[in-house]
PDB file of N, CA and C in Angstrom:
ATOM      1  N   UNK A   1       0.829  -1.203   0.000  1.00  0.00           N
ATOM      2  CA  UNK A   1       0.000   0.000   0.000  1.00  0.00           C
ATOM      3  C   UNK A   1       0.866   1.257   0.000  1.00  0.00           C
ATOM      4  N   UNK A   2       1.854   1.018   0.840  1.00  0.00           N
ATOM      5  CA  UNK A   2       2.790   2.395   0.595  1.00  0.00           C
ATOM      6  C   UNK A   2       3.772   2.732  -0.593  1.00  0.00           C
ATOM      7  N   UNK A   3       3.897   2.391  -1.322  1.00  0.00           N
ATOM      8  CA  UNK A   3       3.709   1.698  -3.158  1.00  0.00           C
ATOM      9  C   UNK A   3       3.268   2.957  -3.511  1.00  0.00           C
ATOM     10  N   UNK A   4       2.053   2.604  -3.562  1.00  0.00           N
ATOM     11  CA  UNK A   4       0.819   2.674  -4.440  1.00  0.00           C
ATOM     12  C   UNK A   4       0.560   4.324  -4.179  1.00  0.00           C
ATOM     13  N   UNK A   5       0.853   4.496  -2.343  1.00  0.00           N
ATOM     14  CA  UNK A   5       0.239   5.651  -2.240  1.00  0.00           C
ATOM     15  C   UNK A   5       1.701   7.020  -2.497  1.00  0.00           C
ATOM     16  N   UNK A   6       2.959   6.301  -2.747  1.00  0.00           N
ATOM     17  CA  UNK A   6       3.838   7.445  -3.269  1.00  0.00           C
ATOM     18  C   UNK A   6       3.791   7.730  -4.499  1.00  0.00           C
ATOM     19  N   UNK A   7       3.056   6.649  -5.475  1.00  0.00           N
ATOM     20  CA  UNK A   7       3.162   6.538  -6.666  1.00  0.00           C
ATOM     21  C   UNK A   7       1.996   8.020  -7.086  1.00  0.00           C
ATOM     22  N   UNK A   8       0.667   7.713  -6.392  1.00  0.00           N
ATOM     23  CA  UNK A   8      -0.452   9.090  -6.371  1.00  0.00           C
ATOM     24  C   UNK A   8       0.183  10.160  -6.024  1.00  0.00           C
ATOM     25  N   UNK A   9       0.872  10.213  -4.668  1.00  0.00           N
ATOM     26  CA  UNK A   9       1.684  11.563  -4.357  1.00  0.00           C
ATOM     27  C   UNK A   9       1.911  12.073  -4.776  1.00  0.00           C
ATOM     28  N   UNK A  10       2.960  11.307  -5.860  1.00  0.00           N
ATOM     29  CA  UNK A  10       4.136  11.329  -7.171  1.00  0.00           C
ATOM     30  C   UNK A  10       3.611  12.395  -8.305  1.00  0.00           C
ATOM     31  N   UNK A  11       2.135  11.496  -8.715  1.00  0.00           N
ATOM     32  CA  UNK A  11       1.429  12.128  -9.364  1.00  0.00           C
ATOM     33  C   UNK A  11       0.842  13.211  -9.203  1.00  0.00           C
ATOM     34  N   UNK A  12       0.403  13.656  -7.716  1.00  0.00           N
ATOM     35  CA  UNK A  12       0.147  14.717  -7.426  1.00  0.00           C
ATOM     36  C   UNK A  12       1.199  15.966  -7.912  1.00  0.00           C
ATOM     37  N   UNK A  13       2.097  15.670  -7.246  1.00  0.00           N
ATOM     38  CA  UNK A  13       3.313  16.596  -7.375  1.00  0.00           C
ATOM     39  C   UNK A  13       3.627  17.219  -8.534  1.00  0.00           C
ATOM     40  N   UNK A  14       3.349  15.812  -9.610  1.00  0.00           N
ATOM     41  CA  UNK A  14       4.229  16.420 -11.199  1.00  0.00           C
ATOM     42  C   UNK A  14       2.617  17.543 -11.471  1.00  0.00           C
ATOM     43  N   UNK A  15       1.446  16.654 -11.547  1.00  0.00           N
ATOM     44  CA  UNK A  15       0.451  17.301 -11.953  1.00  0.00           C
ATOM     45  C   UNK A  15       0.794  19.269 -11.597  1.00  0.00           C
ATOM     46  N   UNK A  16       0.641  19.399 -10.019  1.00  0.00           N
ATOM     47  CA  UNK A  16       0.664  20.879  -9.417  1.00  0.00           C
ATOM     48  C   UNK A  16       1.922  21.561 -10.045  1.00  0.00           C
ATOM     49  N   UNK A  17       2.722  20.786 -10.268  1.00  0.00           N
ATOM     50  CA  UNK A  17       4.365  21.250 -11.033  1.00  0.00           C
ATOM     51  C   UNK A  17       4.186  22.012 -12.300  1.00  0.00           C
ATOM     52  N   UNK A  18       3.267  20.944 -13.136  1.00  0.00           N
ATOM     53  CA  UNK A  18       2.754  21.531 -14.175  1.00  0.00           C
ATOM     54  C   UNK A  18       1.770  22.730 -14.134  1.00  0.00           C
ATOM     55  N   UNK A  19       0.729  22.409 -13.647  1.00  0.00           N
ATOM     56  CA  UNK A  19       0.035  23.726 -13.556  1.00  0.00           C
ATOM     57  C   UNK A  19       0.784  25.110 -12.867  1.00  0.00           C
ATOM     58  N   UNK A  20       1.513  24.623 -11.918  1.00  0.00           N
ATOM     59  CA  UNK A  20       2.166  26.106 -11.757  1.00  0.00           C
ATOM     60  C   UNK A  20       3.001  27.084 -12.984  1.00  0.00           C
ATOM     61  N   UNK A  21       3.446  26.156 -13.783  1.00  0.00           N
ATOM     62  CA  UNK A  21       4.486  26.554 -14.905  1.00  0.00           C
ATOM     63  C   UNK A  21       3.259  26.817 -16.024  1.00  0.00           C
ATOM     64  N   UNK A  22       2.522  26.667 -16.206  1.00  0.00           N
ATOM     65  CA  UNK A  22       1.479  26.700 -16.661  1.00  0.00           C
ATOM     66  C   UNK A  22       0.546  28.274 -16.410  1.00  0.00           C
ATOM     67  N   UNK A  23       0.463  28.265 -15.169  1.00  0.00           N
ATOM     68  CA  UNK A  23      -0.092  29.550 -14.303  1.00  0.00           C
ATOM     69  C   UNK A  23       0.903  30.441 -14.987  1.00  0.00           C
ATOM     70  N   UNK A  24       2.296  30.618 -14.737  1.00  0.00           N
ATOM     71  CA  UNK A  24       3.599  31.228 -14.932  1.00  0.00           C
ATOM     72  C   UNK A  24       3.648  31.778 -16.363  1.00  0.00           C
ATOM     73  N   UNK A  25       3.144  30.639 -17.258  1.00  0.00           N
ATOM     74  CA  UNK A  25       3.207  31.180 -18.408  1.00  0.00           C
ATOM     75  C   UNK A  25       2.276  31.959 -18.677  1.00  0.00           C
ATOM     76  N   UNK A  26       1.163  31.771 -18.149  1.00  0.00           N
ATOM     77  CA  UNK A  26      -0.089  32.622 -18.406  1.00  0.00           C
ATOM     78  C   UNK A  26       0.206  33.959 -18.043  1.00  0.00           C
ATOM     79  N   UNK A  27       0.519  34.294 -17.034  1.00  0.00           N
ATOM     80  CA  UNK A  27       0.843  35.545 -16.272  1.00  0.00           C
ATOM     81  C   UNK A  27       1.829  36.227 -16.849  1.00  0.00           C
ATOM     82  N   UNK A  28       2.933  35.456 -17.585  1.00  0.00           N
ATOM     83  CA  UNK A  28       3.743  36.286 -18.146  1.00  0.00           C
ATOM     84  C   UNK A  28       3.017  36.487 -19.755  1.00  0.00           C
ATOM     85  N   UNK A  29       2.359  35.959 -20.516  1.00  0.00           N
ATOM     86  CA  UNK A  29       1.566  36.547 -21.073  1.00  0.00           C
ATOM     87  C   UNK A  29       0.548  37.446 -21.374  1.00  0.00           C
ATOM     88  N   UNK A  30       0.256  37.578 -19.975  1.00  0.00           N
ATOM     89  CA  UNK A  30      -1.134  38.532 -19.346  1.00  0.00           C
ATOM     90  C   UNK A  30       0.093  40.105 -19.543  1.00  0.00           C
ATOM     91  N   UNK A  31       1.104  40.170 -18.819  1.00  0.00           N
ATOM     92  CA  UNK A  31       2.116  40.985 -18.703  1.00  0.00           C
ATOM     93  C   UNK A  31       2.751  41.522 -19.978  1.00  0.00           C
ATOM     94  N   UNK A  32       2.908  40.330 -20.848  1.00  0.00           N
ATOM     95  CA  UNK A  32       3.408  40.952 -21.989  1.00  0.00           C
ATOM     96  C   UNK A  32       1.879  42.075 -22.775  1.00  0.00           C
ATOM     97  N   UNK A  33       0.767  41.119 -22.651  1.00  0.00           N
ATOM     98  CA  UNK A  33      -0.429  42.012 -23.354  1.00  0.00           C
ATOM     99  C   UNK A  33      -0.338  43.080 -23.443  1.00  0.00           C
ATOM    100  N   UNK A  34      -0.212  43.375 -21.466  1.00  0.00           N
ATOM    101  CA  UNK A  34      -0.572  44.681 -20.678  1.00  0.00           C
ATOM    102  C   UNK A  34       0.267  45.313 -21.248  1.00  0.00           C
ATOM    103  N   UNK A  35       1.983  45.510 -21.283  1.00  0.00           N
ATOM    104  CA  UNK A  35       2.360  46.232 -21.685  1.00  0.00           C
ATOM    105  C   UNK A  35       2.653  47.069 -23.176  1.00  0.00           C
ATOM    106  N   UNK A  36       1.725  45.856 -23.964  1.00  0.00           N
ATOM    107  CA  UNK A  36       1.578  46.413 -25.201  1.00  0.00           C
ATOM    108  C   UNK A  36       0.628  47.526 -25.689  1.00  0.00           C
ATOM    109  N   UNK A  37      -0.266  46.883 -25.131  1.00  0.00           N
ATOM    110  CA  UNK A  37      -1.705  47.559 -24.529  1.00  0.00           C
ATOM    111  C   UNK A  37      -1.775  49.180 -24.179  1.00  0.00           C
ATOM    112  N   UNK A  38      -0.349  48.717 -22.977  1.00  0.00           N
ATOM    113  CA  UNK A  38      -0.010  50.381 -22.566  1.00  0.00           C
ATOM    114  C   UNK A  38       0.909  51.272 -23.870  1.00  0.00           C
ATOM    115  N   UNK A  39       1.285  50.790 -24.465  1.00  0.00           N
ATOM    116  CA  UNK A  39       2.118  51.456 -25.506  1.00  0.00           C
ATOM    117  C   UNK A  39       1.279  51.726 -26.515  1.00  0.00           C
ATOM    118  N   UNK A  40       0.198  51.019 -26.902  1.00  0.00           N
ATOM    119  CA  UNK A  40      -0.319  51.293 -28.045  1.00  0.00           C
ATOM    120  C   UNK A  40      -1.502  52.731 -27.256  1.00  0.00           C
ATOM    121  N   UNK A  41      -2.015  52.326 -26.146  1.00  0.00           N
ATOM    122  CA  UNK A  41      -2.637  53.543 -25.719  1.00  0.00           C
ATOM    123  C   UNK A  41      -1.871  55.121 -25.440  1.00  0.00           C
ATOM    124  N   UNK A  42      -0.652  54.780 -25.279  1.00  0.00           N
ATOM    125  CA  UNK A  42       0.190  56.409 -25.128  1.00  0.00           C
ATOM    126  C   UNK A  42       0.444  57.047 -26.566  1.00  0.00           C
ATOM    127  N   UNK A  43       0.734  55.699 -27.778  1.00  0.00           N
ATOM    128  CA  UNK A  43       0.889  56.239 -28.332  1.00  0.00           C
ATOM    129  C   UNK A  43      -0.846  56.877 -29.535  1.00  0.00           C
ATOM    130  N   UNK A  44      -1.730  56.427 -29.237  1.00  0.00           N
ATOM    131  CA  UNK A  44      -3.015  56.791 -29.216  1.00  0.00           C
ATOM    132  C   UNK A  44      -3.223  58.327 -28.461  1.00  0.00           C
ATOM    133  N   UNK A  45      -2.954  58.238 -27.529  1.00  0.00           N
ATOM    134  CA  UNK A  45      -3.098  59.407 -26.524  1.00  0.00           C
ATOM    135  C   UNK A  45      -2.140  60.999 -27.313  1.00  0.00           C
ATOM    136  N   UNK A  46      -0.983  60.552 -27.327  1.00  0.00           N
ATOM    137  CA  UNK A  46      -0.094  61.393 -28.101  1.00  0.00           C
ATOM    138  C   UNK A  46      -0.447  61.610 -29.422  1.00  0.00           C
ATOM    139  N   UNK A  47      -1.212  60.491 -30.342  1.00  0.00           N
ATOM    140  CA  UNK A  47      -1.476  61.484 -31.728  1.00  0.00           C
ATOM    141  C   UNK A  47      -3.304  62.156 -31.059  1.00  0.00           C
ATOM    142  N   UNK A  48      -3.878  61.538 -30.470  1.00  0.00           N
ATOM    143  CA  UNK A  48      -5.234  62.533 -30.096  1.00  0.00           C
ATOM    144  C   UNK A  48      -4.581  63.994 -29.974  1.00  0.00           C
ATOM    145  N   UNK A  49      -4.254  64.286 -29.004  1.00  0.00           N
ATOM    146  CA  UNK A  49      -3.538  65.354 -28.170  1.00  0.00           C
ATOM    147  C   UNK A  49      -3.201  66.341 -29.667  1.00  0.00           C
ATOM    148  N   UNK A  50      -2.173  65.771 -30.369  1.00  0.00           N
ATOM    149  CA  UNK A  50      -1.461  66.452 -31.576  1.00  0.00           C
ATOM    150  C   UNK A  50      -2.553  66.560 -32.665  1.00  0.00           C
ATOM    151  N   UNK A  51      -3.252  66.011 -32.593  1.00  0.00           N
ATOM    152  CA  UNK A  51      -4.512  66.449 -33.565  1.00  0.00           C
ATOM    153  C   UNK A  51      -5.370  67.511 -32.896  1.00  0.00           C
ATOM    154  N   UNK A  52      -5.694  67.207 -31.797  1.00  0.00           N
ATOM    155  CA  UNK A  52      -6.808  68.423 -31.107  1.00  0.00           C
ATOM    156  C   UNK A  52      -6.458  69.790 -30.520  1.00  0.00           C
ATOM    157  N   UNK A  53      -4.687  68.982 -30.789  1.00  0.00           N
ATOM    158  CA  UNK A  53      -4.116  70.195 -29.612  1.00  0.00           C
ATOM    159  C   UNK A  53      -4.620  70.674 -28.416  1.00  0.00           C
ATOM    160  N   UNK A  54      -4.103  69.751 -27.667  1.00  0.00           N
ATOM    161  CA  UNK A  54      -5.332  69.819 -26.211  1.00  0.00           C
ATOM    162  C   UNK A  54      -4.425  68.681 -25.303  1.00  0.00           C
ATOM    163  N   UNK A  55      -4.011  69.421 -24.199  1.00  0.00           N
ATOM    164  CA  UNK A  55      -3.803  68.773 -23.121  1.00  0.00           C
ATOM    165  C   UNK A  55      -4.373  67.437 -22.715  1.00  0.00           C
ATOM    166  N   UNK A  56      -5.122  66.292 -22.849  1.00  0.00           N
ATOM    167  CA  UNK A  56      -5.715  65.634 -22.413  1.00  0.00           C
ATOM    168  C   UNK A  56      -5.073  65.204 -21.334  1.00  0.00           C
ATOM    169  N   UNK A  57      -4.163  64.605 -21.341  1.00  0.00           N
ATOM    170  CA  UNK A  57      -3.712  63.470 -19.810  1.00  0.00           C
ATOM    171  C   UNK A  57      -3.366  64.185 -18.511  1.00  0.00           C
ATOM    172  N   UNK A  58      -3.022  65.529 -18.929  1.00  0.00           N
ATOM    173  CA  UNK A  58      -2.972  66.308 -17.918  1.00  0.00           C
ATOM    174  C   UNK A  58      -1.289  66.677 -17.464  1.00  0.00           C
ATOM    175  N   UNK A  59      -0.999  66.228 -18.038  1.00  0.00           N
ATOM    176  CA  UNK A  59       0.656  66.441 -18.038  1.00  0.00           C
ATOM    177  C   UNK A  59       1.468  67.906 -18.046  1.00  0.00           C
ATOM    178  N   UNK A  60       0.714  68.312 -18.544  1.00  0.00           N
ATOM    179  CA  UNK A  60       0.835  69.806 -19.293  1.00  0.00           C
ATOM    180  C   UNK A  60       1.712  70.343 -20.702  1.00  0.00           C
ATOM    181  N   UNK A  61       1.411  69.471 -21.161  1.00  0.00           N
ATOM    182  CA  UNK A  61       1.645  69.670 -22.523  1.00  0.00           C
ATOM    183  C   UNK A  61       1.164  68.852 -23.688  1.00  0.00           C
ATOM    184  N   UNK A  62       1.222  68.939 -24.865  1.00  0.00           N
ATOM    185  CA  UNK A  62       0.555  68.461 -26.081  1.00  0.00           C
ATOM    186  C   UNK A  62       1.617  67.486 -26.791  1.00  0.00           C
ATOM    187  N   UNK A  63       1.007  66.188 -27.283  1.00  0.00           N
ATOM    188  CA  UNK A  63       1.711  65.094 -27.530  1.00  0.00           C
ATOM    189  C   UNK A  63       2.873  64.368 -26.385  1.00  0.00           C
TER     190      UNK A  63
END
């Protein structure tokens, strides 16, 4: 029986192993999104601004 039950353990272990690296990758994908996300919005923000000529973000200045 004590076999059997390191062998499940075993399995436990690799299984959670995987999903963590798994989790890991996700998150660093979530991260890469975000920061694209943020670049494509500044640079959105900066041609608004230069078209309207208008302060928007509050920075105090245009583009």
């Amino acid at each position: 029986m004590g076999l059997f039950w390191d062998l499940v353990q075993q399995s436990q272990i690799q299984e959670q192993k995987s999903h963590a690296a798994s989790l890991e990758e996700r998150v660093r994908n979530l991260e890469d999104e975000l920061y694209k996300t943020q670049q494509l919005l500044i640079k959105t923000l900066r041609a608004l601004e230069e078209s309207t000529n208008q302060d928007i973000d509050g920075d105090g200045r245009v583009g």
